[in-house]
C-alpha atoms as a PDB file:
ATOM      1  CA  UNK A   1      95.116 166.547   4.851  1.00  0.00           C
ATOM      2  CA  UNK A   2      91.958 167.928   3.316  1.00  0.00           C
ATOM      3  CA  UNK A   3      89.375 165.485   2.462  1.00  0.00           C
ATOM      4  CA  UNK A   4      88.351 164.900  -1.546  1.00  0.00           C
ATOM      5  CA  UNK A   5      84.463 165.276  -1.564  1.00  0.00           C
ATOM      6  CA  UNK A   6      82.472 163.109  -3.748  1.00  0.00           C
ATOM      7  CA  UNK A   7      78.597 164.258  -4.555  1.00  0.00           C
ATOM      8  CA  UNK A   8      75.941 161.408  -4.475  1.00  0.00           C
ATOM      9  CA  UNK A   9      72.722 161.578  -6.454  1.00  0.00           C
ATOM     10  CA  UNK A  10      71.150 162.855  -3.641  1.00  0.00           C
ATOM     11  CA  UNK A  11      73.005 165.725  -3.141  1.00  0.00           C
ATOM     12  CA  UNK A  12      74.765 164.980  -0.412  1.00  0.00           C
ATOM     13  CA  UNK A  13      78.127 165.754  -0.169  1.00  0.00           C
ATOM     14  CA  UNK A  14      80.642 162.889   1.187  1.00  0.00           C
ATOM     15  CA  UNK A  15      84.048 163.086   2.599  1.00  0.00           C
ATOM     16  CA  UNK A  16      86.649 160.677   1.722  1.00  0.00           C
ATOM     17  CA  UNK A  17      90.196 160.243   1.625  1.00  0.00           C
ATOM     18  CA  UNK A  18      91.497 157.132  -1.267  1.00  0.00           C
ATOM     19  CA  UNK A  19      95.087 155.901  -0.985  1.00  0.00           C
ATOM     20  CA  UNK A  20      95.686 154.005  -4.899  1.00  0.00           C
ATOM     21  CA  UNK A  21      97.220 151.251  -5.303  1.00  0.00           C
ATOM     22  CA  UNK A  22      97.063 147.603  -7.372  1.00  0.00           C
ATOM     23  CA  UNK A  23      94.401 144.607  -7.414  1.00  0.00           C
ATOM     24  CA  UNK A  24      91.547 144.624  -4.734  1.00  0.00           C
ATOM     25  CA  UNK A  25      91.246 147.242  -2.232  1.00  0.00           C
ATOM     26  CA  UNK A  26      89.619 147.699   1.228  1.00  0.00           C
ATOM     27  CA  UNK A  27      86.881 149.885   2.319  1.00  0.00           C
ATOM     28  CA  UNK A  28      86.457 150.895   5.929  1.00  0.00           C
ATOM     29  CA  UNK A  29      82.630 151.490   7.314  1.00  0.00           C
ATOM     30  CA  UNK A  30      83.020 153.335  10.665  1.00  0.00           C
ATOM     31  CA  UNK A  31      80.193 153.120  13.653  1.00  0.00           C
ATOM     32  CA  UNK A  32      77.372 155.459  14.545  1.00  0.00           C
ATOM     33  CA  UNK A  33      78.091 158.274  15.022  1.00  0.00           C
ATOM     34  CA  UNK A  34      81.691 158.272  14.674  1.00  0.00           C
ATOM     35  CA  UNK A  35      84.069 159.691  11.627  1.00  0.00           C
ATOM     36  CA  UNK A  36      86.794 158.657   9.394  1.00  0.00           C
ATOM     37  CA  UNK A  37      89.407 159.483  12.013  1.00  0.00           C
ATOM     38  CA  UNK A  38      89.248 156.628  14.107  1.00  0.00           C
ATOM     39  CA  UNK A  39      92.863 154.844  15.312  1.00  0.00           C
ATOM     40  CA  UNK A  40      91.401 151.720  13.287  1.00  0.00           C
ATOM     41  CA  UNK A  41      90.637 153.355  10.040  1.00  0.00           C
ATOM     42  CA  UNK A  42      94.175 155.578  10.385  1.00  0.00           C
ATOM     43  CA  UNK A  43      95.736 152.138  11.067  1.00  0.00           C
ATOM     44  CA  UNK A  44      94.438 150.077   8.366  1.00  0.00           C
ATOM     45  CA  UNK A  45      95.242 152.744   5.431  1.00  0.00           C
ATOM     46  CA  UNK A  46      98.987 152.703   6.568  1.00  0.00           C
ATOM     47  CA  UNK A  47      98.407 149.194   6.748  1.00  0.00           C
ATOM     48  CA  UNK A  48      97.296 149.347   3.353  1.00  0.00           C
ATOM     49  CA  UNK A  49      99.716 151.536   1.670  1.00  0.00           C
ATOM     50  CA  UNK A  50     102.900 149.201   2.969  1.00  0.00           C
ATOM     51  CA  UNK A  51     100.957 146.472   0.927  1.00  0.00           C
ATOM     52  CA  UNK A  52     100.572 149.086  -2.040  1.00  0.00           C
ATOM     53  CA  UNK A  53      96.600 148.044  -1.878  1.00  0.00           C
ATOM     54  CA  UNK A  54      93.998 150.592  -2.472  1.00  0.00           C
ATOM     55  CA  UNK A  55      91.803 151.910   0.487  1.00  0.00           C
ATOM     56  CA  UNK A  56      88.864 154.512   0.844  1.00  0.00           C
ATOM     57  CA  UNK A  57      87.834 155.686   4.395  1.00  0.00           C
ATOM     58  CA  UNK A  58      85.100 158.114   4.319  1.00  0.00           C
ATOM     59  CA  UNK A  59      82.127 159.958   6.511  1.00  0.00           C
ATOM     60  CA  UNK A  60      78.630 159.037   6.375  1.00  0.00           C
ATOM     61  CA  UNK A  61      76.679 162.130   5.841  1.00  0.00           C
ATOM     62  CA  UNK A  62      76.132 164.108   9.160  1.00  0.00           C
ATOM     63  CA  UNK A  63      79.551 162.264  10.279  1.00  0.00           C
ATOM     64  CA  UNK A  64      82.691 164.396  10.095  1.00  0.00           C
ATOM     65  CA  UNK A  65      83.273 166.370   7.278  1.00  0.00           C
ATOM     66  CA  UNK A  66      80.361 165.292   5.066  1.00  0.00           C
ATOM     67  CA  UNK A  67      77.322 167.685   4.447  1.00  0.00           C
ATOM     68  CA  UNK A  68      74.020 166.989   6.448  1.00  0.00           C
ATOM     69  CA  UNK A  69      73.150 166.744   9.926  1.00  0.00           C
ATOM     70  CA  UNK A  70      73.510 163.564  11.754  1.00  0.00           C
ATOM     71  CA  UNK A  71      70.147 164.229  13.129  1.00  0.00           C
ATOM     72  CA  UNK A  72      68.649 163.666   9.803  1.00  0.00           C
ATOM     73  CA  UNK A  73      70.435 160.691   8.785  1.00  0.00           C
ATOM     74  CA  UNK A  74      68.966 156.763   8.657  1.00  0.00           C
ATOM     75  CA  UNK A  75      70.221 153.318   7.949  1.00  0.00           C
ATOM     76  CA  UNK A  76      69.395 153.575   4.495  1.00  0.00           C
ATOM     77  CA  UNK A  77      70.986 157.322   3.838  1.00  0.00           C
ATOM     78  CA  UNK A  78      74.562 155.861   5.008  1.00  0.00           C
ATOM     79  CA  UNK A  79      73.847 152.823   3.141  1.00  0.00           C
ATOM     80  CA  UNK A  80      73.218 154.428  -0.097  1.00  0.00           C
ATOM     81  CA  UNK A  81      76.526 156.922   0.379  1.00  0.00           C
ATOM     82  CA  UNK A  82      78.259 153.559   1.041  1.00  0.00           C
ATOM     83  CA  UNK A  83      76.834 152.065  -2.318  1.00  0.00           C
ATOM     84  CA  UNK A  84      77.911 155.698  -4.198  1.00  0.00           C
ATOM     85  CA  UNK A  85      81.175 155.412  -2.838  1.00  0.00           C
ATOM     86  CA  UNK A  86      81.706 152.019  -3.820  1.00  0.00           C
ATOM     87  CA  UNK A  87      80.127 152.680  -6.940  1.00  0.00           C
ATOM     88  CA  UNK A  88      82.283 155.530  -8.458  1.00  0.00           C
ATOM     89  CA  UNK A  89      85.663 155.303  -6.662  1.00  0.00           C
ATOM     90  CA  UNK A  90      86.369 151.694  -6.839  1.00  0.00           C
ATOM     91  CA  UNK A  91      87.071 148.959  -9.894  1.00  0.00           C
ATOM     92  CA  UNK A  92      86.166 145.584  -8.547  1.00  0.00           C
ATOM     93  CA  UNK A  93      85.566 143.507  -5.796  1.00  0.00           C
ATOM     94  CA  UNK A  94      86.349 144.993  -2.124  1.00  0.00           C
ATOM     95  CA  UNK A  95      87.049 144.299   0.953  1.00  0.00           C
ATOM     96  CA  UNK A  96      84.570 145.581   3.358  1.00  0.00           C
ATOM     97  CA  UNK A  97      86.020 146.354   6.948  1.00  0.00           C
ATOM     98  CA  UNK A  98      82.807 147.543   8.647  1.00  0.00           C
ATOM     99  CA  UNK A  99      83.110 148.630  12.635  1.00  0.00           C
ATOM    100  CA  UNK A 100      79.941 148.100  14.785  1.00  0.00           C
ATOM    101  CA  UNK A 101      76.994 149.725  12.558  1.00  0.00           C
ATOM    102  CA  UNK A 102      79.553 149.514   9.623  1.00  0.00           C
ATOM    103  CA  UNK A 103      79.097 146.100  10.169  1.00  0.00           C
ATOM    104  CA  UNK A 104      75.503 146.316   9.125  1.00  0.00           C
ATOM    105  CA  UNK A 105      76.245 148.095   6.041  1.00  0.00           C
ATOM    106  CA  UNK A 106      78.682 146.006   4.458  1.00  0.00           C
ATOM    107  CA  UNK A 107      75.979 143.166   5.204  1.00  0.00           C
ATOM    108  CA  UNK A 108      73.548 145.268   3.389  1.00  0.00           C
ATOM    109  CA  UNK A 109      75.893 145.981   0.457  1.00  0.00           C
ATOM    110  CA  UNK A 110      76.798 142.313   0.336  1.00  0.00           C
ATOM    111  CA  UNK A 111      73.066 141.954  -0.791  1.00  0.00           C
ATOM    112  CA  UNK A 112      72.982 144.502  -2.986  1.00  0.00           C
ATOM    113  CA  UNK A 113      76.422 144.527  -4.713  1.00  0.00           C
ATOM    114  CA  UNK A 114      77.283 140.971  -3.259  1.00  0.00           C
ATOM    115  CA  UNK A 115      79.486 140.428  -7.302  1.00  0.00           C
ATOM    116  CA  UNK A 116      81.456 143.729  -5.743  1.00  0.00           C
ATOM    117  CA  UNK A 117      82.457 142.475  -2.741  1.00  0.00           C
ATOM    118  CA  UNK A 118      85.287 140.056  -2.055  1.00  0.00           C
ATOM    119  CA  UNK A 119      85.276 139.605   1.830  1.00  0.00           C
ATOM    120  CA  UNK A 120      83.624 141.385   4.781  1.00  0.00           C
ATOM    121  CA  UNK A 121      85.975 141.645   7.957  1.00  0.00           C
ATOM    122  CA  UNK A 122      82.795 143.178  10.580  1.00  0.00           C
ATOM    123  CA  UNK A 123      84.487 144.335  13.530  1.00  0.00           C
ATOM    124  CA  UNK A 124      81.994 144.514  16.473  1.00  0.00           C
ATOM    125  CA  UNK A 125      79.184 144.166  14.163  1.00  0.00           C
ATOM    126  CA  UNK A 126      76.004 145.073  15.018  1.00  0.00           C
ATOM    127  CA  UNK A 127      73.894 144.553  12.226  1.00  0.00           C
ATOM    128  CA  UNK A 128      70.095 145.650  13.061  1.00  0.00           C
ATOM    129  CA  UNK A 129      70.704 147.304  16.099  1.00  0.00           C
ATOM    130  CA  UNK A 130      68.104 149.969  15.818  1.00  0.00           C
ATOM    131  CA  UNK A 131      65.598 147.558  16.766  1.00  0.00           C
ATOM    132  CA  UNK A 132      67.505 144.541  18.523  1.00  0.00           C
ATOM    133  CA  UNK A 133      69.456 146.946  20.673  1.00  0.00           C
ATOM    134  CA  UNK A 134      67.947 150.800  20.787  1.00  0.00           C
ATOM    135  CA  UNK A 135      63.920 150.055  20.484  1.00  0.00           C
ATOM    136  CA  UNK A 136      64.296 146.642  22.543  1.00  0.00           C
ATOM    137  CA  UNK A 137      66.455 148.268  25.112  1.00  0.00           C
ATOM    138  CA  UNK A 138      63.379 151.662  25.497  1.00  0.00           C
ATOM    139  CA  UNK A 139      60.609 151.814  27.817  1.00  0.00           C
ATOM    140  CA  UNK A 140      57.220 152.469  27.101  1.00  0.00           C
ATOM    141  CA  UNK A 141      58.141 156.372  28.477  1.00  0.00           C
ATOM    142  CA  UNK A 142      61.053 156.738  26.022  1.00  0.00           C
ATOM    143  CA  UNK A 143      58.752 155.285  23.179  1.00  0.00           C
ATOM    144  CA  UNK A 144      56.174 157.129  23.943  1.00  0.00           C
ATOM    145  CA  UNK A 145      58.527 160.336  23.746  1.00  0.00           C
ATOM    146  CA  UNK A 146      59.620 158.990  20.738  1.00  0.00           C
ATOM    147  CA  UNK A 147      56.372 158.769  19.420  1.00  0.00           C
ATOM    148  CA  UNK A 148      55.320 162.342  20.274  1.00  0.00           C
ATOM    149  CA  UNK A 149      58.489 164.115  19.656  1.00  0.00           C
ATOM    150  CA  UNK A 150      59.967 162.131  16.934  1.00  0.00           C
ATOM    151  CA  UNK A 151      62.735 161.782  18.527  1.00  0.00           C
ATOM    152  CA  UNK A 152      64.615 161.045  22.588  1.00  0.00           C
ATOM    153  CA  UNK A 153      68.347 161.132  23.172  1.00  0.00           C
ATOM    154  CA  UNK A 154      70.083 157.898  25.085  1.00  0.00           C
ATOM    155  CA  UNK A 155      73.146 157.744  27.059  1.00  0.00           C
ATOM    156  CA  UNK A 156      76.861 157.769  25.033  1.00  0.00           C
ATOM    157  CA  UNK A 157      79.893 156.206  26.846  1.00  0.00           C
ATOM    158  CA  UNK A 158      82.355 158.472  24.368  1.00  0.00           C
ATOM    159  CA  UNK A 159      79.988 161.958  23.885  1.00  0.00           C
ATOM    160  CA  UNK A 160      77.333 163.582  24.173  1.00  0.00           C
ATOM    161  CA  UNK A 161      74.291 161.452  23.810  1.00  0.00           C
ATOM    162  CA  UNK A 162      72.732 160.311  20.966  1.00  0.00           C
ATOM    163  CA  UNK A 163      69.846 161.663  19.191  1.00  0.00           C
ATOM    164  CA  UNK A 164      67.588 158.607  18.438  1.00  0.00           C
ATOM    165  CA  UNK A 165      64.650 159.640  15.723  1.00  0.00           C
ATOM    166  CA  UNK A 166      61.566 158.117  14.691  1.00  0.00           C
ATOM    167  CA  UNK A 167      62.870 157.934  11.116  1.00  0.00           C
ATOM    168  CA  UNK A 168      65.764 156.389  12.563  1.00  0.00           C
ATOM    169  CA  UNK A 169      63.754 153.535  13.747  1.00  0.00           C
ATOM    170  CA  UNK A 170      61.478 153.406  11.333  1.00  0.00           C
ATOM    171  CA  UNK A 171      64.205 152.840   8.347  1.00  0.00           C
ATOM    172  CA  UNK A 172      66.128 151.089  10.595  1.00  0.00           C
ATOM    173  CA  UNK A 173      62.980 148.298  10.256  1.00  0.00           C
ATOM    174  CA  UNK A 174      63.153 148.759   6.076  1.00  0.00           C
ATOM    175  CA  UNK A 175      66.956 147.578   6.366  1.00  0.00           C
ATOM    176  CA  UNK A 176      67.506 144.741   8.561  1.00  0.00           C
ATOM    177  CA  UNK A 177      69.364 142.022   7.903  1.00  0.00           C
ATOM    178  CA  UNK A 178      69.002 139.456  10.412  1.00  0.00           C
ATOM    179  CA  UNK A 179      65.667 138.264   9.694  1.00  0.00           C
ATOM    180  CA  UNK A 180      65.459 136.555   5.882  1.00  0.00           C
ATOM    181  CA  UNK A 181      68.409 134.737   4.431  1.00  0.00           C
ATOM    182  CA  UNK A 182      71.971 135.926   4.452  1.00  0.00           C
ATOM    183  CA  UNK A 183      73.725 134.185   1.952  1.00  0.00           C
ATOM    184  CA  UNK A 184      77.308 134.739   1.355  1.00  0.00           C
ATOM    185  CA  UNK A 185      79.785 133.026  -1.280  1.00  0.00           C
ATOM    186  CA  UNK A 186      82.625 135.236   0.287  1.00  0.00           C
ATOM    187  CA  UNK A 187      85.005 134.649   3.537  1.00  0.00           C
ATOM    188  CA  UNK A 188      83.533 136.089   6.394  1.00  0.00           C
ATOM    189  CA  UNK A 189      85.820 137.355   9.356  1.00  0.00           C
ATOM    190  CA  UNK A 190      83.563 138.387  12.407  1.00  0.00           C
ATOM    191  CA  UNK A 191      85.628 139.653  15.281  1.00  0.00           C
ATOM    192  CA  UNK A 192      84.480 140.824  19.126  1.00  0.00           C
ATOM    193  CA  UNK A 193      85.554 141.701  22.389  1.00  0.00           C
ATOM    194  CA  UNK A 194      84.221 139.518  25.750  1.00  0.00           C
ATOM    195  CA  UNK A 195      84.428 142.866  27.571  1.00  0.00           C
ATOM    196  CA  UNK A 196      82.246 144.897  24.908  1.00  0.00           C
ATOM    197  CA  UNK A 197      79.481 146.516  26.650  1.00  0.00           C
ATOM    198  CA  UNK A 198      77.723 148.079  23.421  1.00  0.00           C
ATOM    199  CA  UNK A 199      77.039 144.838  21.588  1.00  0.00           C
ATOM    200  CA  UNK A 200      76.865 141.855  23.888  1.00  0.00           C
ATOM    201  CA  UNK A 201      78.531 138.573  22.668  1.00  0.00           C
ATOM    202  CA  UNK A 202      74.783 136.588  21.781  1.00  0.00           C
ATOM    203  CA  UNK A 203      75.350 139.320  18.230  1.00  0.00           C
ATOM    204  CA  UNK A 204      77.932 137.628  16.664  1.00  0.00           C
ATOM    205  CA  UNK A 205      76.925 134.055  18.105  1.00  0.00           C
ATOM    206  CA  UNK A 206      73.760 135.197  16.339  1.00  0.00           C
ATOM    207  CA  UNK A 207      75.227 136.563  12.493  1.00  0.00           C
ATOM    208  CA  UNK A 208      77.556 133.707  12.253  1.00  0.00           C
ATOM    209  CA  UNK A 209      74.538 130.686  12.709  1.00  0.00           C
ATOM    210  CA  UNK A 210      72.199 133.211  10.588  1.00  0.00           C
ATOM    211  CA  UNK A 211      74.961 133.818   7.554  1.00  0.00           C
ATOM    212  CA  UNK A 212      74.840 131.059   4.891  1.00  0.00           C
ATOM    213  CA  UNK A 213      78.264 130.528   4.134  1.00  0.00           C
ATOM    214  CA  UNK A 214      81.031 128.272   3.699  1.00  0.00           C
ATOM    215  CA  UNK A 215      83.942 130.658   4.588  1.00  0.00           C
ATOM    216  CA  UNK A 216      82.620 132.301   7.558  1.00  0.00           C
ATOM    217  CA  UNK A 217      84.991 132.668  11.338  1.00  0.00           C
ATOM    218  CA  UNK A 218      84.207 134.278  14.554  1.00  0.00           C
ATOM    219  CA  UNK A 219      86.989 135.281  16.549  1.00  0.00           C
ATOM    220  CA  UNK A 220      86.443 136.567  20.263  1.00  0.00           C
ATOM    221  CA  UNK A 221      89.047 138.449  22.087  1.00  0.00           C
ATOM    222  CA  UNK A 222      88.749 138.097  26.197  1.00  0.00           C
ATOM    223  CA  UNK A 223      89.000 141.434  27.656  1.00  0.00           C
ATOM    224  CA  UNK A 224      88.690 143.547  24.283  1.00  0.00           C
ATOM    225  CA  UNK A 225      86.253 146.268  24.579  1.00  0.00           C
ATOM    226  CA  UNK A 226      83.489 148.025  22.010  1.00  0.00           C
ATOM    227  CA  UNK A 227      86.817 149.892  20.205  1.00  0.00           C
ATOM    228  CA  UNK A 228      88.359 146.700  19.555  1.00  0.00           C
ATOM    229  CA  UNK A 229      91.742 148.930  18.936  1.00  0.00           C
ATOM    230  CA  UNK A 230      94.351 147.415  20.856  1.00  0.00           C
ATOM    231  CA  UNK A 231      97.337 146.986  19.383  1.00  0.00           C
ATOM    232  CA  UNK A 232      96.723 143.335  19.384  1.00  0.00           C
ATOM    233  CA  UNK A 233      93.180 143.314  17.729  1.00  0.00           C
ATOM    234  CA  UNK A 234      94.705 145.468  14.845  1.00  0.00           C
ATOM    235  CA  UNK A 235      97.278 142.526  14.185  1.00  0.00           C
ATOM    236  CA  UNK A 236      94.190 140.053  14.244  1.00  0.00           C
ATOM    237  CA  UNK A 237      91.989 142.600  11.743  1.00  0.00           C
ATOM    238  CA  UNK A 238      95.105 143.074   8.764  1.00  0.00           C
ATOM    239  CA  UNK A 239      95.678 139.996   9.135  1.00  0.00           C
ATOM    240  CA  UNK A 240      92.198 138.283   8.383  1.00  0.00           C
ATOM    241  CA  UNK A 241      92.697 140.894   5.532  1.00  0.00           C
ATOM    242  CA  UNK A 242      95.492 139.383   4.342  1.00  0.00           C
ATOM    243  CA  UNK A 243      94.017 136.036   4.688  1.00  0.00           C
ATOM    244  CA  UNK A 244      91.005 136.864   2.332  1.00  0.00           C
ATOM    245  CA  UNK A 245      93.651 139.069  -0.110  1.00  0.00           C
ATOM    246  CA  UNK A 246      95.324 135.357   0.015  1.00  0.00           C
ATOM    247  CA  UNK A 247      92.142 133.553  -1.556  1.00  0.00           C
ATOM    248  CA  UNK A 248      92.559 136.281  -4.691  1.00  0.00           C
ATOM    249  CA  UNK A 249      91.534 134.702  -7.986  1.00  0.00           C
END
């Protein structure tokens, strides 16, 4: 099915596919680098239409079918399509499903928009991982590159590799999350895998002590990987939905 394309103020020109239905809806923030196509997105808006909720899954831009090039893109570009999606296709507060670096972005919307959000399901977060896990993880060769070319590409388990950029980086450090108070009124579902090799297990022990919260779980899967698509962690995702569709005022 063809996409519906909504334009941000920016110019930019998202893709995005909205199932309708009544009361609050879901929003699902994919990972770097990946698109609107993933089995967990697919999953969750059939998931979603049983329940006759409404759902949005959409591409960043430079992700799938939106305009730009990923090259281009930052923290704060996919952030602010996030907001513009949020902000002209939905009518009250959402659920925000956000996988790995979607993770990040529903925490950033949560302080931006937090009366617009009514849970955050993060799925492998990986909030501030530009810094905590690409720049911490370079050595001074790759930084230097960095530095000089403005921009070095690093190893991808499921593609070709990534291109890291300076601006990249450098907005990455105008958007993090993890280092001034988090503070959260809404549940909080945080799930991850013991057997994900992208974002190691201290990330979540991390975001859960950091978020100040009353409503706020971690649950860890043994085994699960980065994808955190097994049948079985699909069950456990819907149904933290559910649980925070339960709380409904």
């Amino acid at each position: 099915m063809k996409p519906e394309i909504l334009i941000t103020g920016q110019g930019r020109k998202i893709a995005y596919h909205q199932t309708k239905g009544e009361g609050a809806g879901i929003v699902f923030l994919g990972g770097f680098s990946s698109d609107m196509d993933g089995s967990k997105a697919i999953h969750m808006e059939h998931w979603a239409k049983k329940r006759g909720r409404p759902f949005i899954r959409f591409d960043y831009s430079g992700h799938g079918q939106s305009s730009e090039k990923f090259i281009d893109g930052s923290i704060g570009d996919w952030a602010e399509d996030t907001f513009e999606i949020i902000s002209h296709l939905t009518s009250g507060p959402q659920i925000l499903v956000g996988s790995s670096m979607g993770g990040w972005i529903a925490l950033l919307m949560a302080k931006r928009i937090p009366n617009n959000i009514l849970g955050i399901v993060g799925i492998a977060a990986a909030p501030d991982f530009t810094e905590d896990i690409i720049w911490n993880r370079m050595d001074d060769m790759m930084r230097a590159t960095l530095t000089r070319s403005n921009v070095v590409y690093i190893q991808n388990d499921y593609g070709d590799p990534y291109p890291i950029t300076k601006k990249l980086i450098e907005d990455g450090r105008n958007n993090l999350v993890m280092r001034d108070p988090l503070n959260l009124s809404f549940p909080v579902r945080l799930f991850h895998g013991t057997a994900d090799a992208d974002v190691k297990m201290d990330v979540p022990l991390k975001l859960i002590k950091h978020i100040n919260g009353s409503d706020v779980e971690l649950v860890v899967v043994k085994d699960a990987d980065h994808r955190f698509s097994s049948e079985k962690c699909l069950e456990l995702i819907c149904n933290a939905i559910d649980s925070i569709f339960n709380q409904e005022i």
